[in-house]
Protein backbone atom coordinates (compact mmCIF):
# COMPACT_ATOMS: atom_id res chain seq x y z
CA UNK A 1 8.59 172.45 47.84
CA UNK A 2 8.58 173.55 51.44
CA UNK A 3 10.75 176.13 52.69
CA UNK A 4 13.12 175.70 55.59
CA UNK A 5 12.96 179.19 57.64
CA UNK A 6 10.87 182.31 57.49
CA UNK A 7 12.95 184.51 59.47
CA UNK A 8 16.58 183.70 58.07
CA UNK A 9 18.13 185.57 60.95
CA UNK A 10 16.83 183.67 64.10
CA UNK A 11 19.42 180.69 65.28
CA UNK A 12 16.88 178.97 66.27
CA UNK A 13 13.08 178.96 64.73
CA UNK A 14 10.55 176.27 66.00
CA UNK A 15 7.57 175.63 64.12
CA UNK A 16 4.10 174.80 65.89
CA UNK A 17 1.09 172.80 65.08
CA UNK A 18 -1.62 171.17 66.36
CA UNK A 19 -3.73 167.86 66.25
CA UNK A 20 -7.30 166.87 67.46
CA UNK A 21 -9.05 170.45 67.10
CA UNK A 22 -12.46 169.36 66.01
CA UNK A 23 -12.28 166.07 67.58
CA UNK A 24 -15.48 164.90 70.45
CA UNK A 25 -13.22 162.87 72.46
CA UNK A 26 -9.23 162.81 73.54
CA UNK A 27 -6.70 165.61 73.86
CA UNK A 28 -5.46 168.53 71.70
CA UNK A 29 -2.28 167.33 70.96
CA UNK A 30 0.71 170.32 69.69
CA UNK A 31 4.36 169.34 68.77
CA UNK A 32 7.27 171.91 68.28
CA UNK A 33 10.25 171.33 66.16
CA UNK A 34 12.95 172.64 64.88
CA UNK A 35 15.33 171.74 61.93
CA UNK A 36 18.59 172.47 60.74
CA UNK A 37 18.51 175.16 57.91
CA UNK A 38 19.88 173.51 55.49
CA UNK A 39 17.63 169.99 55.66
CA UNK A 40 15.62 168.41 53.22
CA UNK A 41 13.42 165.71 54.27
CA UNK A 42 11.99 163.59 51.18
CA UNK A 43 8.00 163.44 51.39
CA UNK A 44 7.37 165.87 54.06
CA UNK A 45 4.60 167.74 54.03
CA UNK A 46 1.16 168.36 55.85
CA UNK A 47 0.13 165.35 57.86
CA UNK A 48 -3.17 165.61 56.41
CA UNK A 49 -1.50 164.76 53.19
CA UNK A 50 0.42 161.58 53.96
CA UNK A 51 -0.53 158.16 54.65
CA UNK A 52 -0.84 156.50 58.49
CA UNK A 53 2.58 154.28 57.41
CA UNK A 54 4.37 157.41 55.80
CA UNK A 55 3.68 159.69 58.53
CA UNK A 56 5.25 157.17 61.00
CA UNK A 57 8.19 156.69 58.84
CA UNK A 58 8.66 160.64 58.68
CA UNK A 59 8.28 160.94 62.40
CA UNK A 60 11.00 158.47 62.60
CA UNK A 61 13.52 160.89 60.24
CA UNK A 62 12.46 163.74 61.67
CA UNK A 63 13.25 162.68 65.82
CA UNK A 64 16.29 161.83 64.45
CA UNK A 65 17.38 165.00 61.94
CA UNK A 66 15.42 167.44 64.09
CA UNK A 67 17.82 170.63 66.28
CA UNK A 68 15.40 169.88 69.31
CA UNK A 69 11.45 168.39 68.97
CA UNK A 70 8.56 168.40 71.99
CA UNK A 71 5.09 166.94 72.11
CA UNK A 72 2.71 168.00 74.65
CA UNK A 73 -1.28 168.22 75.07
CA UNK A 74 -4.56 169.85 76.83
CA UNK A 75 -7.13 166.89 78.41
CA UNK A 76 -10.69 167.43 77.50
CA UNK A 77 -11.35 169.15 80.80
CA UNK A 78 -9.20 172.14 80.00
CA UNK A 79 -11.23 172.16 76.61
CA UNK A 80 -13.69 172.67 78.43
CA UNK A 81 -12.34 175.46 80.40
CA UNK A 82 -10.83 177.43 78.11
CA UNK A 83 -12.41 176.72 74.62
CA UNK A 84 -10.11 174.62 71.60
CA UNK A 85 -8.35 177.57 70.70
CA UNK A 86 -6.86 178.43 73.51
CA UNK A 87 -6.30 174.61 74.64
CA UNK A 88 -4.69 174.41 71.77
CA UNK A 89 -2.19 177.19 72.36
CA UNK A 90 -1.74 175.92 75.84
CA UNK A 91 -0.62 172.94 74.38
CA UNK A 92 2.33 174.60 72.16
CA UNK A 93 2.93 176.71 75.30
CA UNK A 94 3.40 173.26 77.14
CA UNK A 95 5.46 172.21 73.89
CA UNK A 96 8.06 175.43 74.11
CA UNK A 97 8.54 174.57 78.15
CA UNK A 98 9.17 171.37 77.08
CA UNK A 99 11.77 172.38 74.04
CA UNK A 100 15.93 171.45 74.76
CA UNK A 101 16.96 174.61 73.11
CA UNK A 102 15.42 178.13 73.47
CA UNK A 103 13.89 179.47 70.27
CA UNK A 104 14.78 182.94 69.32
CA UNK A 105 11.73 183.00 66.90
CA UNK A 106 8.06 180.83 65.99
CA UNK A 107 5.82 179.87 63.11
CA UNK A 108 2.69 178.53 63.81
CA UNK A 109 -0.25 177.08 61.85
CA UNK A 110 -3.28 179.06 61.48
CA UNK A 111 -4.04 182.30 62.62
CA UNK A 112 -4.57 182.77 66.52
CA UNK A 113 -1.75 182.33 68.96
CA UNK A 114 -0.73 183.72 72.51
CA UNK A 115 2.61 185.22 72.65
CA UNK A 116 5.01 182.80 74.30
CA UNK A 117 7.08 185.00 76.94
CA UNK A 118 9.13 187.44 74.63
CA UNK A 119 9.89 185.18 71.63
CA UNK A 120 8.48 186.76 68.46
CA UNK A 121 6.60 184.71 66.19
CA UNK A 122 4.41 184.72 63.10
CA UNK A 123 1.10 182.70 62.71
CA UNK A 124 1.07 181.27 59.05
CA UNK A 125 -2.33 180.51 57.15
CA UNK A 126 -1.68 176.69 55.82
CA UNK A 127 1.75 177.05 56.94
CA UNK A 128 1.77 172.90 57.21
CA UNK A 129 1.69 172.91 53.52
CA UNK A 130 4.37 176.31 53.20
CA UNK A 131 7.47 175.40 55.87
CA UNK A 132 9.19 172.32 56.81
CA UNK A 133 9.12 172.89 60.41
CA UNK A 134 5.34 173.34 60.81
CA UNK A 135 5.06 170.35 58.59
CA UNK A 136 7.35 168.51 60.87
CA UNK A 137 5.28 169.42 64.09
CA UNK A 138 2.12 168.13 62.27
CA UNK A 139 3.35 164.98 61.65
CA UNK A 140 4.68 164.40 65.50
CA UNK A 141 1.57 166.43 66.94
CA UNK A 142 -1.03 164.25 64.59
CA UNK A 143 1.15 160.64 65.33
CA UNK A 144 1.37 160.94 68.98
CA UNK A 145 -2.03 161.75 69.09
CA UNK A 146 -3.19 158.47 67.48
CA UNK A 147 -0.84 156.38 69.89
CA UNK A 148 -3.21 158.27 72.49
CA UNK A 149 -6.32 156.94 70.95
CA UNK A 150 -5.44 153.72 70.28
CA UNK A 151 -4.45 153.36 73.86
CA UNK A 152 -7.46 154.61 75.42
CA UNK A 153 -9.85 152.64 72.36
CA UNK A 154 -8.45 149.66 74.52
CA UNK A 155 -10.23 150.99 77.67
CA UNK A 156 -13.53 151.77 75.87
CA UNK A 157 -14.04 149.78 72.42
CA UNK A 158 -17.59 151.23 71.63
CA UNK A 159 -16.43 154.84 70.88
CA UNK A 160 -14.14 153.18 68.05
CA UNK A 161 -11.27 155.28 68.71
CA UNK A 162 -9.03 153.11 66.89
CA UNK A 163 -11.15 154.23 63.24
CA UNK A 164 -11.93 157.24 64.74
CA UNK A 165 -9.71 158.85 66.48
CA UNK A 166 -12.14 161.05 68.58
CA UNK A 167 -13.59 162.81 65.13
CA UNK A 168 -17.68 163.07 65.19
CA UNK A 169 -18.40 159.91 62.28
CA UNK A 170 -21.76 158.53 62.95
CA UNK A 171 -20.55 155.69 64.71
CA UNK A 172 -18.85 157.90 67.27
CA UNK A 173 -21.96 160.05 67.76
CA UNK A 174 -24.29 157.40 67.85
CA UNK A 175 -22.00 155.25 70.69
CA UNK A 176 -22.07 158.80 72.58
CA UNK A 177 -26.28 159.00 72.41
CA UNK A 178 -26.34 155.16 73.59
CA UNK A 179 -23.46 154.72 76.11
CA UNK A 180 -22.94 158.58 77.15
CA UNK A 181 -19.60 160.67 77.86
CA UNK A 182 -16.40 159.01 79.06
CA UNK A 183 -13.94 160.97 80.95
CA UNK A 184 -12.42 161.70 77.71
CA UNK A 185 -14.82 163.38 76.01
CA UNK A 186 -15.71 167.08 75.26
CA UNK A 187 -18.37 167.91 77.24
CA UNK A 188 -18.31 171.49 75.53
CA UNK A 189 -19.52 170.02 71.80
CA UNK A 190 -22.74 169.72 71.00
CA UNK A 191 -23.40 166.27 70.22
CA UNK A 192 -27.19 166.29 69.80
CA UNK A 193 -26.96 169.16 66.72
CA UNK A 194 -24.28 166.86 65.41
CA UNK A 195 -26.30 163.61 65.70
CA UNK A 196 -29.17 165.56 64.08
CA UNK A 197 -26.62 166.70 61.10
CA UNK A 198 -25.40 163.45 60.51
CA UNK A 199 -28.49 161.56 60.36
C-alpha cells in the first residue's frame, strides 16, 4: 500500500516525477502533485504498472481529489543542451512555477535533483511504487506525455509515435536511419550504436 506523506509535518508536500527519460524523440515530460493527507485512491500506483485505460481513469480522480497538480516539459533541444537529467529537473522546476499552492516540502523519484529555491526535499529510490504523490505525478507526467505523441505521430506517421511513443523499438530506429531526425528528436542519442544493438 502506498503511503500518503514522508515528512508528516510539511502542510503542503508535492511529489515529482518524470516521463520520456530514455525516449529518441519528444519531450521530458514532469508533473507535480499534491494530495490531501488523508486520501486513498483505489489502484494507484506506478504508471509503469497500470494499463493505458486505467492510467487515464486515475488521472481523471486524481485532477479532481488532488490539493494543487502541474504538468510541464523540456523540448528535445534543451536535451540537448543540458543532458536528460538535468532536462528532466528543469521540467519539475517548470512544474513547481507552475504549482497553485507553495510547497513547504518535495519527494521526487530517483536519485538526482536540483534544489528548487529553499524548499527542502528528499529524492526517493522507486518512490513511484513507495508514496501516493509520486505515484500520482507519474501517472499525469506519463499521460500527458502520450497526448503529446499522439499529436505530433499525426504530423509524422513513419516514426510510429502512436506505438511508440518516442522509445528506441526497431521500427523507430530503423524510420530514423531511412527518413532522418525531425525537429523532435534527440539529436544527443546515439542512434547508430542503437540500430547496431537492435539488429
Amino acid at each position: 500500500m502506498l503511503r500518503t506523506v514522508y515528512n508528516p509535518a510539511a502542510k503542503y508536500e508535492a511529489g515529482l516525477d518524470e516521463a520520456g527519460r530514455g525516449c529518441l524523440a519528444g519531450p521530458v515530460f514532469a508533473a507535480c502533485v499534491v494530495l490531501p493527507k488523508c486520501i486513498f485512491i483505489e489502484e494507484l500506483n506506478d504508471s509503469k504498472k497500470l494499463s493505458p485505460a486505467k492510467r487515464y481513469k486515475l488521472r481523471e480522480i486524481i485532477e479532481k481529489e488532488a490539493i494543487a497538480y502541474s504538468v510541464a516539459y523540456a523540448m528535445p533541444s534543451e536535451i540537448d543542451e543540458l543532458n536528460i537529467l538535468k532536462a528532466s529537473v528543469l521540467a519539475m522546476h517548470r512544474c513547481l512555477d507552475k504549482l497553485s499552492v507553495i510547497p513547504d516540502f518535495l519527494i521526487i523519484d530517483g536519485n538526482y535533483f536540483i534544489k528548487y529555491k529553499n524548499i527542502q526535499h528528499k529524492c526517493i529510490v522507486k518512490g513511484d511504487s513507495k508514496y501516493a504523490s509520486i505515484a500520482a505525478a507519474s501517472i499525469l507526467a506519463k499521460t500527458y506525455r502520450d497526448d503529446f505523441m499522439n499529436e505530433i505521430h499525426t504530423k509524422f506517421p513513419e516514426y510510429q509515435w502512436n506505438k511508440n511513443k518516442g522509445y528506441p523499438t526497431k521500427a523507430h530506429v530503423n524510420a530514423i536511419m531511412k527518413y532522418g531526425y525531425t525537429f523532435y528528436h534527440r539529436r544527443s542519442f546515439n542512434v547508430k550504436s542503437l540500430q547496431l544493438k537492435l539488429s
